[in-house]
C-alpha atoms as a PDB file:
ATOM      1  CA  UNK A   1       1.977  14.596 -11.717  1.00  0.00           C
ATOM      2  CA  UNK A   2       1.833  12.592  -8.298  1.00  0.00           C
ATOM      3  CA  UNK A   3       5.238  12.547  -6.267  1.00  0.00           C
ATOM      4  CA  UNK A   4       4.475   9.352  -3.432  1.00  0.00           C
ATOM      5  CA  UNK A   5       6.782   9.006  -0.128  1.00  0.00           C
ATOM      6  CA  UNK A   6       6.133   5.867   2.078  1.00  0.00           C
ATOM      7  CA  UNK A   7       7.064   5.443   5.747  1.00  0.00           C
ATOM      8  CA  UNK A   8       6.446   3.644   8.728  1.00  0.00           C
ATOM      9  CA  UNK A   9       8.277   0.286   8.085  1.00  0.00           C
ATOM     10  CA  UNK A  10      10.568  -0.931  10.222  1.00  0.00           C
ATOM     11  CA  UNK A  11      11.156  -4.531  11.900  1.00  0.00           C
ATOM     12  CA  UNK A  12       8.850  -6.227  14.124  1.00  0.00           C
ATOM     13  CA  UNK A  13       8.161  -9.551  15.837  1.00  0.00           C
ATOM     14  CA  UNK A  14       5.707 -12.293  14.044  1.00  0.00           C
ATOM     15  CA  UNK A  15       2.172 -11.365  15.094  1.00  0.00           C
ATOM     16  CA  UNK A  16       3.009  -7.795  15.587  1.00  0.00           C
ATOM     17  CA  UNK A  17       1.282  -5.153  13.963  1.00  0.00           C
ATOM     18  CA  UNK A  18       2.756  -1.653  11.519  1.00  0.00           C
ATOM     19  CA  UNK A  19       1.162   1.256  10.199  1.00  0.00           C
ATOM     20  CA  UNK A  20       2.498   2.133   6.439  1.00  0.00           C
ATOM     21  CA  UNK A  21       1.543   5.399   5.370  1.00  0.00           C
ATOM     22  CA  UNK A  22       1.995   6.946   2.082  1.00  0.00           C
ATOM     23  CA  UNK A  23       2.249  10.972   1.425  1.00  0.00           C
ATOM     24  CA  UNK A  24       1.126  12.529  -1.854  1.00  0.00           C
ATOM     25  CA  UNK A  25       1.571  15.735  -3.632  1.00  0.00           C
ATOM     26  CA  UNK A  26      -0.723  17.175  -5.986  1.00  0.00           C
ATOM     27  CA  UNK A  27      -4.338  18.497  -5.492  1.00  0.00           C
ATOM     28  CA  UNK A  28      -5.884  15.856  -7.486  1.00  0.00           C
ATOM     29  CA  UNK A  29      -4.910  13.058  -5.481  1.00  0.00           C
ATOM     30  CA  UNK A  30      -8.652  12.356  -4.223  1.00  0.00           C
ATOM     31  CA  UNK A  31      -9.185  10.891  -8.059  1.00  0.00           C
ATOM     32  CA  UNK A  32      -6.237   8.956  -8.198  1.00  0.00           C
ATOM     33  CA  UNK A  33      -7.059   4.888  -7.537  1.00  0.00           C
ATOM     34  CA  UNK A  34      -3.575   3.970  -5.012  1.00  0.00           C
ATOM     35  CA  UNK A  35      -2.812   0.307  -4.267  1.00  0.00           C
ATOM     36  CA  UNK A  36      -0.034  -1.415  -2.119  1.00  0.00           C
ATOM     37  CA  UNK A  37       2.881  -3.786  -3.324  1.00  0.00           C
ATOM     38  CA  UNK A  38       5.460  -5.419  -1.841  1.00  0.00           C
ATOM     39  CA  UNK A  39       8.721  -7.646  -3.033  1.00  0.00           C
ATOM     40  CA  UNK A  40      10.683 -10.063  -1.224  1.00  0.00           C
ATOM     41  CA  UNK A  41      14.377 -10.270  -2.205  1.00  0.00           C
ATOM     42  CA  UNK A  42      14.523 -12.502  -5.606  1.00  0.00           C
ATOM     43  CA  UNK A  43      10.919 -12.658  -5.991  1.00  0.00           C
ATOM     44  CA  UNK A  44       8.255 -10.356  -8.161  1.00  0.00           C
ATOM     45  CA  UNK A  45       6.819  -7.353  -6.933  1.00  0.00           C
ATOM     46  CA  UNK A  46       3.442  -8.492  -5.946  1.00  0.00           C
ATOM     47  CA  UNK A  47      -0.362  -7.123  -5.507  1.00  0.00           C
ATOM     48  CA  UNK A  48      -1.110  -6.357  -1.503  1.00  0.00           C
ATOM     49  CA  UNK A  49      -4.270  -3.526  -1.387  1.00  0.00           C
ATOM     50  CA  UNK A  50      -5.970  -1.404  -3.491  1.00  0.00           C
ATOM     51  CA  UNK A  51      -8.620   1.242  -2.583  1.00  0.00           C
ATOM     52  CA  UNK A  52     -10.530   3.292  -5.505  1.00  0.00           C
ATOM     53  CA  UNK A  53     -10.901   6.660  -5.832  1.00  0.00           C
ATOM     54  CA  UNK A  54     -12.392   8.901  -2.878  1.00  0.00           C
ATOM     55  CA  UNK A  55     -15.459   9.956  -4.768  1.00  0.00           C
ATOM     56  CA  UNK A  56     -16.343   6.554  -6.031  1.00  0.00           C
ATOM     57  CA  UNK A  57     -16.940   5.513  -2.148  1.00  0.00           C
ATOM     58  CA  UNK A  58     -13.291   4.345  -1.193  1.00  0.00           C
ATOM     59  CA  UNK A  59     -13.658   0.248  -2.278  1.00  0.00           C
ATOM     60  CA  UNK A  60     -11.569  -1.934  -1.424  1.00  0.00           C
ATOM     61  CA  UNK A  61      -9.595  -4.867  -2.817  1.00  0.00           C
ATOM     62  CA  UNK A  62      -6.931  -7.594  -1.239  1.00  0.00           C
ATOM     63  CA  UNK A  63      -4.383 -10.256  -1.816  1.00  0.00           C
ATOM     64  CA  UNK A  64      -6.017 -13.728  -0.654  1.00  0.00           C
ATOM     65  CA  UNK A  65      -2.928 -14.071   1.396  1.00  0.00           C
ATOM     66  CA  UNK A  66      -3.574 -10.530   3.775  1.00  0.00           C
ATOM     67  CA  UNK A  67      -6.741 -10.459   3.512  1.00  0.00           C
ATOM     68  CA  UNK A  68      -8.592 -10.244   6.997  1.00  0.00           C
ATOM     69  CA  UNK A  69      -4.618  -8.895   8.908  1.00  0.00           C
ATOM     70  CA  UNK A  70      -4.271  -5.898   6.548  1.00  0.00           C
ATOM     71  CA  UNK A  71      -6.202  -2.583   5.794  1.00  0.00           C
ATOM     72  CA  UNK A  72      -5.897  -0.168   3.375  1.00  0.00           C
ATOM     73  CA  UNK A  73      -7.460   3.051   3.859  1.00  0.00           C
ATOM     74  CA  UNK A  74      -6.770   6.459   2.719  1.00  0.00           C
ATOM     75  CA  UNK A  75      -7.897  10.790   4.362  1.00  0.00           C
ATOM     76  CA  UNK A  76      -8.405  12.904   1.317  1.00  0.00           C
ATOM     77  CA  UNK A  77      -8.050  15.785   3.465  1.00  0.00           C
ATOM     78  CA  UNK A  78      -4.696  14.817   4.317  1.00  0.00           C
ATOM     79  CA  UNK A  79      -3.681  13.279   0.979  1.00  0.00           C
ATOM     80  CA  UNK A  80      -2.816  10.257   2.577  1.00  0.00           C
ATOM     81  CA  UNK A  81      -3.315   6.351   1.920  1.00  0.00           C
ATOM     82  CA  UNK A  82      -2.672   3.946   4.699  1.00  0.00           C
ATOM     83  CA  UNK A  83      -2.104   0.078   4.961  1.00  0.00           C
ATOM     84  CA  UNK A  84      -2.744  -1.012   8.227  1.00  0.00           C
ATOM     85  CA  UNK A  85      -0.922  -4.445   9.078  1.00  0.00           C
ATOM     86  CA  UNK A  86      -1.746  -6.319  11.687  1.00  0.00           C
ATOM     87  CA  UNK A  87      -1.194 -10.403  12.672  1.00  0.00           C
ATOM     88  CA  UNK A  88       2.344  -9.786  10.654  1.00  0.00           C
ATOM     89  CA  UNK A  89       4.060 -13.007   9.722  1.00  0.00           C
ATOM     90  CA  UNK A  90       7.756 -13.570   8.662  1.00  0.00           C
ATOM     91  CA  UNK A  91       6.372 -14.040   5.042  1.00  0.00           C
ATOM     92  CA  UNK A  92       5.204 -10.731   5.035  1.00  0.00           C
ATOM     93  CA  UNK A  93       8.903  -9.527   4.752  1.00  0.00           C
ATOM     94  CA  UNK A  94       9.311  -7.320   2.172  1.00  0.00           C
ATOM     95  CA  UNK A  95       9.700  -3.703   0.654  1.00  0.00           C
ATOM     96  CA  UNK A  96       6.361  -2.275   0.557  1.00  0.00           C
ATOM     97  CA  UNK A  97       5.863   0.270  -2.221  1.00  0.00           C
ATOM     98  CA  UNK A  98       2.798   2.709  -2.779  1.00  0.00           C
ATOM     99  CA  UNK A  99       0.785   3.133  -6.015  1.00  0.00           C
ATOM    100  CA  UNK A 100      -1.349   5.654  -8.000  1.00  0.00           C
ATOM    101  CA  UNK A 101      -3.392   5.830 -11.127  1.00  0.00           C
ATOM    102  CA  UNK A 102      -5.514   7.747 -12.526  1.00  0.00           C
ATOM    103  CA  UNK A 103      -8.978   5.428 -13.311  1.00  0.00           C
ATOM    104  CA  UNK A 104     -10.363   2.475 -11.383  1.00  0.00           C
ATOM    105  CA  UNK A 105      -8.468   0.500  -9.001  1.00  0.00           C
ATOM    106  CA  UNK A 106      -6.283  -2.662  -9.975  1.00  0.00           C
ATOM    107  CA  UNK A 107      -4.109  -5.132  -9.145  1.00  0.00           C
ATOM    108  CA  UNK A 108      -1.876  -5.158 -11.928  1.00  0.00           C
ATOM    109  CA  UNK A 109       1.337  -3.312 -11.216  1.00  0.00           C
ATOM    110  CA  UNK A 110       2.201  -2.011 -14.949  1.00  0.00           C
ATOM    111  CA  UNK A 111      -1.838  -0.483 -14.713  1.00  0.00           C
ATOM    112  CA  UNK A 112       0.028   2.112 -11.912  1.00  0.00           C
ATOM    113  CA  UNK A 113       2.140   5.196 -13.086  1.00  0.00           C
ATOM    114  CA  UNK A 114       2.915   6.458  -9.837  1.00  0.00           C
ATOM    115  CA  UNK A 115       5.614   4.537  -7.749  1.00  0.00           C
ATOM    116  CA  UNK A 116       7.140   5.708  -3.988  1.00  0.00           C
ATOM    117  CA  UNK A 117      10.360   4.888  -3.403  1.00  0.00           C
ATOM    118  CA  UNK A 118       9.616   1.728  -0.782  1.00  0.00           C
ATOM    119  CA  UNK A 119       9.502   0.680   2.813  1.00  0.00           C
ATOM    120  CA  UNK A 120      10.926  -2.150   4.254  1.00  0.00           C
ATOM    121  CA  UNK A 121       9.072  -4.327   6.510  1.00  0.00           C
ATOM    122  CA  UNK A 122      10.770  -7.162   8.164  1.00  0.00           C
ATOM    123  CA  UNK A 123       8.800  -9.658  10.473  1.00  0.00           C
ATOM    124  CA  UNK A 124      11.105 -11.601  12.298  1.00  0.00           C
ATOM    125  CA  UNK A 125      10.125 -14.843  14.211  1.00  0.00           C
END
C-alpha cells in the first residue's frame, strides 16, 4: 500500500516557475512507476509526467504540451517525486495530482492505483 501527499502549489504569475513535490509512504516506493496529472475545472483529468521506476534508470515521459517547461524527477532516498514547472502559462491552471503503480510507467490514468489528494496550481496572467 502507497499513501501519496502533494504540495507546493499555489498561484503564480504567467512565466513563473513552481516546484510540486509529492511524499510517499511505504518502503517499496523505489519500484513503484509515479506520473503527474492535472484537471482544469469541467475538463478530464489529463497525462502531465511520468518517470519509471528507480532501478530501471529513472526514464522519463511528457505531455507534448509541457514538454521542454516541466520536469519530473524523483530521490529514492527521500521517497519523493518532483515536477518541476517552469515557463508556467495560464493554461497550465489546474489541480495537479500524483500517481503510482506498480510496473512500467504510463500515461493512462486508470493504469495508476495510487492517487494523492491534489494541488492546485493557478497561473494567472
Amino acid at each position: 500500500q502507497v499513501q501519496l501527499v502533494e504540495s507546493g502549489g499555489g498561484l503564480v504569475q504567467a512565466g513563473g516557475s513552481l516546484r510540486l513535490s509529492c511524499a510517499a509512504s511505504g518502503r517499496t516506493f523505489s519500484s513503484y512507476a509515479c506520473a503527474w496529472f492535472r484537471q482544469a475545472p469541467g475538463k478530464e483529468r489529463d497525462f502531465v509526467a511520468a518517470i519509471s521506476r528507480s532501478w530501471t534508470g529513472g526514464t522519463t515521459s511528457y505531455a507534448v504540451s509541457v514538454k521542454g517547461r516541466f520536469t519530473i524527477s524523483r530521490d529514492a532516498a527521500k521517497n519523493k517525486v518532483y515536477l518541476q514547472m517552469n515557463s508556467l502559462k495560464p493554461e497550465d491552471t489546474a489541480v495537479y495530482y500524483c500517481a503510482a503503480r506498480q510496473g512500467v510507467k504510463s500515461s493512462t490514468s486508470y493504469e495508476y492505483d495510487y492517487w494523492g489528494q491534489g494541488t492546485q496550481v493557478t497561473v494567472s496572467s
